[in-house]
C-alpha atoms as a PDB file:
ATOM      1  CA  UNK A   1     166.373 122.168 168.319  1.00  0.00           C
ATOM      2  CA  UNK A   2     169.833 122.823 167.290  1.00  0.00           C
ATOM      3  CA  UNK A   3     170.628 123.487 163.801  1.00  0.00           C
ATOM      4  CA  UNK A   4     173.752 121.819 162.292  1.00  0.00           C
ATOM      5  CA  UNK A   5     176.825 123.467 161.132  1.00  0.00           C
ATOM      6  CA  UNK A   6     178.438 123.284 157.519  1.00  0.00           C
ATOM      7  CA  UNK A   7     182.368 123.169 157.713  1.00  0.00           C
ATOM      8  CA  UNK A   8     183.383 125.076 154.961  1.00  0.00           C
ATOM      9  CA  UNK A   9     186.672 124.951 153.436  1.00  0.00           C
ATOM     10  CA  UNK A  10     188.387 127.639 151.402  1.00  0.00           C
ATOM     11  CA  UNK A  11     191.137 126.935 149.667  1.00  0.00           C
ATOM     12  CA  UNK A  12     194.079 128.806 147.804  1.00  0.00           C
ATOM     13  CA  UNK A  13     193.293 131.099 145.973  1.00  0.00           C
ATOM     14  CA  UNK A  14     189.519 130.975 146.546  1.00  0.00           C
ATOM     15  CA  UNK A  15     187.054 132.824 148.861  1.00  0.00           C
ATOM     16  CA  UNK A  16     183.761 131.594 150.510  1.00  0.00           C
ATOM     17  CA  UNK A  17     180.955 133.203 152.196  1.00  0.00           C
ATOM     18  CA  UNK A  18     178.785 131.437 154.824  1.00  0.00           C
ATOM     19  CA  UNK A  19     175.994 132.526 157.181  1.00  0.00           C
ATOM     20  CA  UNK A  20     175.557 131.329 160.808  1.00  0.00           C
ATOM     21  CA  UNK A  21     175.375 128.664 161.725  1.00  0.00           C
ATOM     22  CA  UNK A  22     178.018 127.525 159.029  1.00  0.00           C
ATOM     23  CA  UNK A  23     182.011 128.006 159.899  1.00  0.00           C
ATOM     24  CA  UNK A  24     184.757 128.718 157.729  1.00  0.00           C
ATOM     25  CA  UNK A  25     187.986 127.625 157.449  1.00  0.00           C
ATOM     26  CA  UNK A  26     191.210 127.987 155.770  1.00  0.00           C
ATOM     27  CA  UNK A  27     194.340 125.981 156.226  1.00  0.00           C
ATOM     28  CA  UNK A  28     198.066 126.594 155.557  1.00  0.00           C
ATOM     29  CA  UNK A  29     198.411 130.318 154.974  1.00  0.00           C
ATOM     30  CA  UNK A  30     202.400 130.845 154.649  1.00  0.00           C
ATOM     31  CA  UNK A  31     202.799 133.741 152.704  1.00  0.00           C
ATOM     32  CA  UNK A  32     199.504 133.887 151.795  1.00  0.00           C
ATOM     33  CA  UNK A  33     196.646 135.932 153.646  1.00  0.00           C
ATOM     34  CA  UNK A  34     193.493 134.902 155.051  1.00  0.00           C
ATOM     35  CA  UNK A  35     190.606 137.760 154.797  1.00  0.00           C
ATOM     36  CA  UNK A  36     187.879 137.482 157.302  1.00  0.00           C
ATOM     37  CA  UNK A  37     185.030 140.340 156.390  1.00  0.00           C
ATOM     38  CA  UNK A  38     182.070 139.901 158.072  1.00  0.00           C
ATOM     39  CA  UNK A  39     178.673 141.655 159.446  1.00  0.00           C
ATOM     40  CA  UNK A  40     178.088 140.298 163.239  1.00  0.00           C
ATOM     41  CA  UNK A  41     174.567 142.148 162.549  1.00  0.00           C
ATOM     42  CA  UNK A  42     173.688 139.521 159.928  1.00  0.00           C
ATOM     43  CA  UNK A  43     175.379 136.543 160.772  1.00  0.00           C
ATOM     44  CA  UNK A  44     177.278 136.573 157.561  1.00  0.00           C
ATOM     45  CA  UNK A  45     181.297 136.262 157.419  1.00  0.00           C
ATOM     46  CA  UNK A  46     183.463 135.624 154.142  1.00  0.00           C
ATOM     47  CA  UNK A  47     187.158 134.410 154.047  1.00  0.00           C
ATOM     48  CA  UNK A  48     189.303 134.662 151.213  1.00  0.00           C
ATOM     49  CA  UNK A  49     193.316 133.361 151.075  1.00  0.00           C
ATOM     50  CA  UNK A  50     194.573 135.248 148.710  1.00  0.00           C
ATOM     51  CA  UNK A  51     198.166 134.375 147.844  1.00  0.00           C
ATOM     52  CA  UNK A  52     199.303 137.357 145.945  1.00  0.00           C
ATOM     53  CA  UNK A  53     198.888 141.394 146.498  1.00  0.00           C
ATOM     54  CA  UNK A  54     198.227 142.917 142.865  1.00  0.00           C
ATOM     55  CA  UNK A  55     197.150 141.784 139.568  1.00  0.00           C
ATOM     56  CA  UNK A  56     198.811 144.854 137.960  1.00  0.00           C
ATOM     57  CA  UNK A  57     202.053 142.647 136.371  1.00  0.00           C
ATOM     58  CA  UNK A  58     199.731 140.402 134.660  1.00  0.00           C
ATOM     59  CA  UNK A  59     198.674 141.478 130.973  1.00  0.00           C
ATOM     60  CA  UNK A  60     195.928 139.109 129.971  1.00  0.00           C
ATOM     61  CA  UNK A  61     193.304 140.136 132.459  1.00  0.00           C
ATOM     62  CA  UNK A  62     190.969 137.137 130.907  1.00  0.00           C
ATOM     63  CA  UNK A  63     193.660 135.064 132.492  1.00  0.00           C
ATOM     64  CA  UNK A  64     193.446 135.786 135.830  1.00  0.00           C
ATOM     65  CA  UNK A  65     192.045 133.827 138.712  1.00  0.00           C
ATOM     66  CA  UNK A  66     190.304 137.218 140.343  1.00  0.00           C
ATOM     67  CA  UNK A  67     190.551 135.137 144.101  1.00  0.00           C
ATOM     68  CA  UNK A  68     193.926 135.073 143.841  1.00  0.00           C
ATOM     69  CA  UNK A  69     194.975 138.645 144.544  1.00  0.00           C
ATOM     70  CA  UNK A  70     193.993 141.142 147.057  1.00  0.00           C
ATOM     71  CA  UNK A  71     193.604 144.036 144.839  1.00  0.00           C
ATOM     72  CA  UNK A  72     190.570 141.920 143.054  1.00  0.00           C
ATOM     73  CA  UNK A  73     189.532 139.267 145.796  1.00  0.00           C
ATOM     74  CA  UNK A  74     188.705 141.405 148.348  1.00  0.00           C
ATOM     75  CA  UNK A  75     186.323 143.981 146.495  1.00  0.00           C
ATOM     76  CA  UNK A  76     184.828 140.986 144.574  1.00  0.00           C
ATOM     77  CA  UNK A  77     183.717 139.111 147.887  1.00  0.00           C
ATOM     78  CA  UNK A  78     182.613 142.141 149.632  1.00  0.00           C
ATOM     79  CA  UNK A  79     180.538 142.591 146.252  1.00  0.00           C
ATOM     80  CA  UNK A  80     179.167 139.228 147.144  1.00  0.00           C
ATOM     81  CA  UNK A  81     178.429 139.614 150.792  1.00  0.00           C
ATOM     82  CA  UNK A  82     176.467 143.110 149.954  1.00  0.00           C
ATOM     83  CA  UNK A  83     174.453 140.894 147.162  1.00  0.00           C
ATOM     84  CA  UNK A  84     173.472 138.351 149.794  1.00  0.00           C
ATOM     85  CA  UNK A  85     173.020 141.021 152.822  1.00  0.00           C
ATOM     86  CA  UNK A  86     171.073 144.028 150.779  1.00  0.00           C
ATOM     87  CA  UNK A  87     170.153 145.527 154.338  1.00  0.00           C
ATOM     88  CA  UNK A  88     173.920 144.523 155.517  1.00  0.00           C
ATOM     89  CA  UNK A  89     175.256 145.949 158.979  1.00  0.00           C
ATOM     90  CA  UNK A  90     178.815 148.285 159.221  1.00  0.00           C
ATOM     91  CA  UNK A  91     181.260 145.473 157.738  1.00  0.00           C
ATOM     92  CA  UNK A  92     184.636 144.368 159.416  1.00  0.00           C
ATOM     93  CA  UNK A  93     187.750 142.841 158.966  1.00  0.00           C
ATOM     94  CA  UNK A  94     190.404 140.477 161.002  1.00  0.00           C
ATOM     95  CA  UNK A  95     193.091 139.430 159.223  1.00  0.00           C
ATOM     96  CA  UNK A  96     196.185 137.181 159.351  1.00  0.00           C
ATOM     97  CA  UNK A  97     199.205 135.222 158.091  1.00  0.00           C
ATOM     98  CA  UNK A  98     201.647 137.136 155.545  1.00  0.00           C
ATOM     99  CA  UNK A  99     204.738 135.224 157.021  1.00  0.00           C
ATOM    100  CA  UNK A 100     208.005 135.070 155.574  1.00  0.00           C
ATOM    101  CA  UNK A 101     208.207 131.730 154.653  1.00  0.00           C
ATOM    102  CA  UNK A 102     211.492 131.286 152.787  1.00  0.00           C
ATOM    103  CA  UNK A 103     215.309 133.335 152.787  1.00  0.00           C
ATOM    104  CA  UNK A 104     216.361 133.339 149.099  1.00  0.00           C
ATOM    105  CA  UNK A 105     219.477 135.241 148.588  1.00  0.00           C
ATOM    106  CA  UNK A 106     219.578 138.106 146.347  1.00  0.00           C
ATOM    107  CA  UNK A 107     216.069 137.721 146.306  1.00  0.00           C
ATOM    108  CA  UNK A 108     214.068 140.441 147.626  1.00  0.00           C
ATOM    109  CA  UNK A 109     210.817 140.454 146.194  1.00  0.00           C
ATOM    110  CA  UNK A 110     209.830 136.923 147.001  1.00  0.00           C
ATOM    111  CA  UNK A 111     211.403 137.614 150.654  1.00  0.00           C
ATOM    112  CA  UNK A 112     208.766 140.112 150.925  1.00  0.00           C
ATOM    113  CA  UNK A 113     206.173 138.288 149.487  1.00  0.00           C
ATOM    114  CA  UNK A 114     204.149 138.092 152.934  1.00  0.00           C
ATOM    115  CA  UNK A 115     204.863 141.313 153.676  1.00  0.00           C
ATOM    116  CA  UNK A 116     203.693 142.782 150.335  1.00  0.00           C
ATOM    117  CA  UNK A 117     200.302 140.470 150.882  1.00  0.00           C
ATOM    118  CA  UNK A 118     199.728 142.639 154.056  1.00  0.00           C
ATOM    119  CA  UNK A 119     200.233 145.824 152.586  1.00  0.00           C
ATOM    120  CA  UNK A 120     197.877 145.241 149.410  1.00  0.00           C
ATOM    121  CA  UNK A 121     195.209 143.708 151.911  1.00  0.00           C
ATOM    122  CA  UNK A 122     195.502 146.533 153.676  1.00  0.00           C
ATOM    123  CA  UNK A 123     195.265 149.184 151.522  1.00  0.00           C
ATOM    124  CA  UNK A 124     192.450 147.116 149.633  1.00  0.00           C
ATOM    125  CA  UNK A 125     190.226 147.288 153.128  1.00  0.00           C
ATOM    126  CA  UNK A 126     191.198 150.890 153.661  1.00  0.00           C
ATOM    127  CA  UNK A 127     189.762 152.329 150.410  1.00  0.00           C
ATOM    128  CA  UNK A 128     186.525 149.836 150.890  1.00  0.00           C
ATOM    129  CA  UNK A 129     186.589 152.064 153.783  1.00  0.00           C
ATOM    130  CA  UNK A 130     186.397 148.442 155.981  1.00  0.00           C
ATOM    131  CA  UNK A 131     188.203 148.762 159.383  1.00  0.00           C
ATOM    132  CA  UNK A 132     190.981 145.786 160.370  1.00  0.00           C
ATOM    133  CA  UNK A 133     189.512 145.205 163.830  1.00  0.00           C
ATOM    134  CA  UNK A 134     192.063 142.426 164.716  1.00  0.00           C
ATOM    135  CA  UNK A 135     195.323 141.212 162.931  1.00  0.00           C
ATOM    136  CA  UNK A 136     197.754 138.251 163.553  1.00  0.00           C
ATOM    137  CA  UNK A 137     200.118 138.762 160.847  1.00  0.00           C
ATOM    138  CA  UNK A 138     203.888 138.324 159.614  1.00  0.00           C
ATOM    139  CA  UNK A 139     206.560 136.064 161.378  1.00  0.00           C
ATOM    140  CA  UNK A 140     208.171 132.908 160.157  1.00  0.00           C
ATOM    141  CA  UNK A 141     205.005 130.669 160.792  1.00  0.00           C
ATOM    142  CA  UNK A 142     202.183 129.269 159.089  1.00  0.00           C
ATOM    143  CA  UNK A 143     198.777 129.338 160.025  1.00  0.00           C
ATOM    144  CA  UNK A 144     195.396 127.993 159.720  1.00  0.00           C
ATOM    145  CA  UNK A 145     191.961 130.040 160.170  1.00  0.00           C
ATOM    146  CA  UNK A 146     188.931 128.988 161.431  1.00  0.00           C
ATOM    147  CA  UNK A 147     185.899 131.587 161.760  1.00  0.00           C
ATOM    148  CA  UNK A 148     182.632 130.393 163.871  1.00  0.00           C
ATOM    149  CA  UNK A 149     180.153 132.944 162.036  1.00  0.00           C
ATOM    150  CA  UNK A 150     177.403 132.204 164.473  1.00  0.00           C
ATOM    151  CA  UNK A 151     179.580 133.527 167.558  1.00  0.00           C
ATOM    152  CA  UNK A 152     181.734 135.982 164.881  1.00  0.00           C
ATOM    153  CA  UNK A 153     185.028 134.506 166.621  1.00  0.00           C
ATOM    154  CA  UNK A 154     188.418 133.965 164.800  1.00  0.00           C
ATOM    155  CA  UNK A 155     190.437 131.502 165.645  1.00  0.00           C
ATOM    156  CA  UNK A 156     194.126 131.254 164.744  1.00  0.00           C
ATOM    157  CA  UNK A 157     196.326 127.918 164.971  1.00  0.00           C
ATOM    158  CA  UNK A 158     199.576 127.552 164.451  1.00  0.00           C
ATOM    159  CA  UNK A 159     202.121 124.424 164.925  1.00  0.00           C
ATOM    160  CA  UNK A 160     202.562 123.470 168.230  1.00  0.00           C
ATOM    161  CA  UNK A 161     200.838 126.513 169.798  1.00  0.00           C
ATOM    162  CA  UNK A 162     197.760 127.270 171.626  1.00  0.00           C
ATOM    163  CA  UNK A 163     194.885 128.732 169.612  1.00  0.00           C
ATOM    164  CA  UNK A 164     194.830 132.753 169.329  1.00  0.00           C
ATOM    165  CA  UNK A 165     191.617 133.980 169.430  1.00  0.00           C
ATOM    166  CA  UNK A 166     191.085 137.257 167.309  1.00  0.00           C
END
């Protein structure tokens, strides 16, 4: 007997973690980055869309919404998946979106908004020593995610093209 599949939905600024047969999903990344870690040992896959890279211009740490940056998302759902997986396999990441979404003149930080989201996601996976196995990242596009974590297969969709598989 087959056993039925949760969709579940992560939205901005928010992370989720689901274990096979359950898929993931995240729609709309401009800007923003969608996080896929996952251990194809254990069936277990979490996807955060973080929307900013650091948390280091904000002041009042009790503030801030720790899913919403890279620098603090991506440790605290790797945290997570660890808790749930004690005996967890060699962890991996696929990655994308970080587009450049809007041309403001004589604005170059939030030109590079996408491409400072790929850099601090990144550098966040490099010193949690997890390797970026697959990437679809930067252009002018957005995109949606969907991750099967039963078959550990990434799907990207954009607008009027075919799905890329990562």
């Amino acid at each position: 007997m087959k056993t039925m599949s949760n969709d579940i939905k992560v939205g901005i600024s928010d992370y989720k973690i689901a274990k096979a047969p359950d898929q993931l999903l995240t729609l709309g990344l401009g800007s923003c980055i969608g996080i896929v870690i996952y251990d194809k040992k254990n069936k277990i896959a979490g996807l955060s869309h973080i929307m900013l890279p650091d948390s280091e211009m904000f002041t009042t740490r009790s503030m801030i919404k720790v899913e919403k940056f890279a620098d603090l998302a991506i440790p605290a759902m790797v945290e997570e998946i660890k808790k749930l997986q004690p005996n967890h396999g060699r962890l991996a990441a696929k990655i994308a979106g970080g587009a450049s979404m809007f041309k403001l003149a004589n604005d170059v930080k939030s030109q590079n908004v996408g491409e400072r989201n790929i850099e601090a996601v990144e550098k966040a996976l490099k010193e949690l020593r997890i390797p970026i196995v697959a990437k679809h990242v930067g252009g002018n596009m957005g995109r949606s995610i969907f991750v099967n974590v039963e078959e550990m297969t990434v799907s990207i969709k954009m607008v009027n093209r075919e799905v890329y598989e990562l």
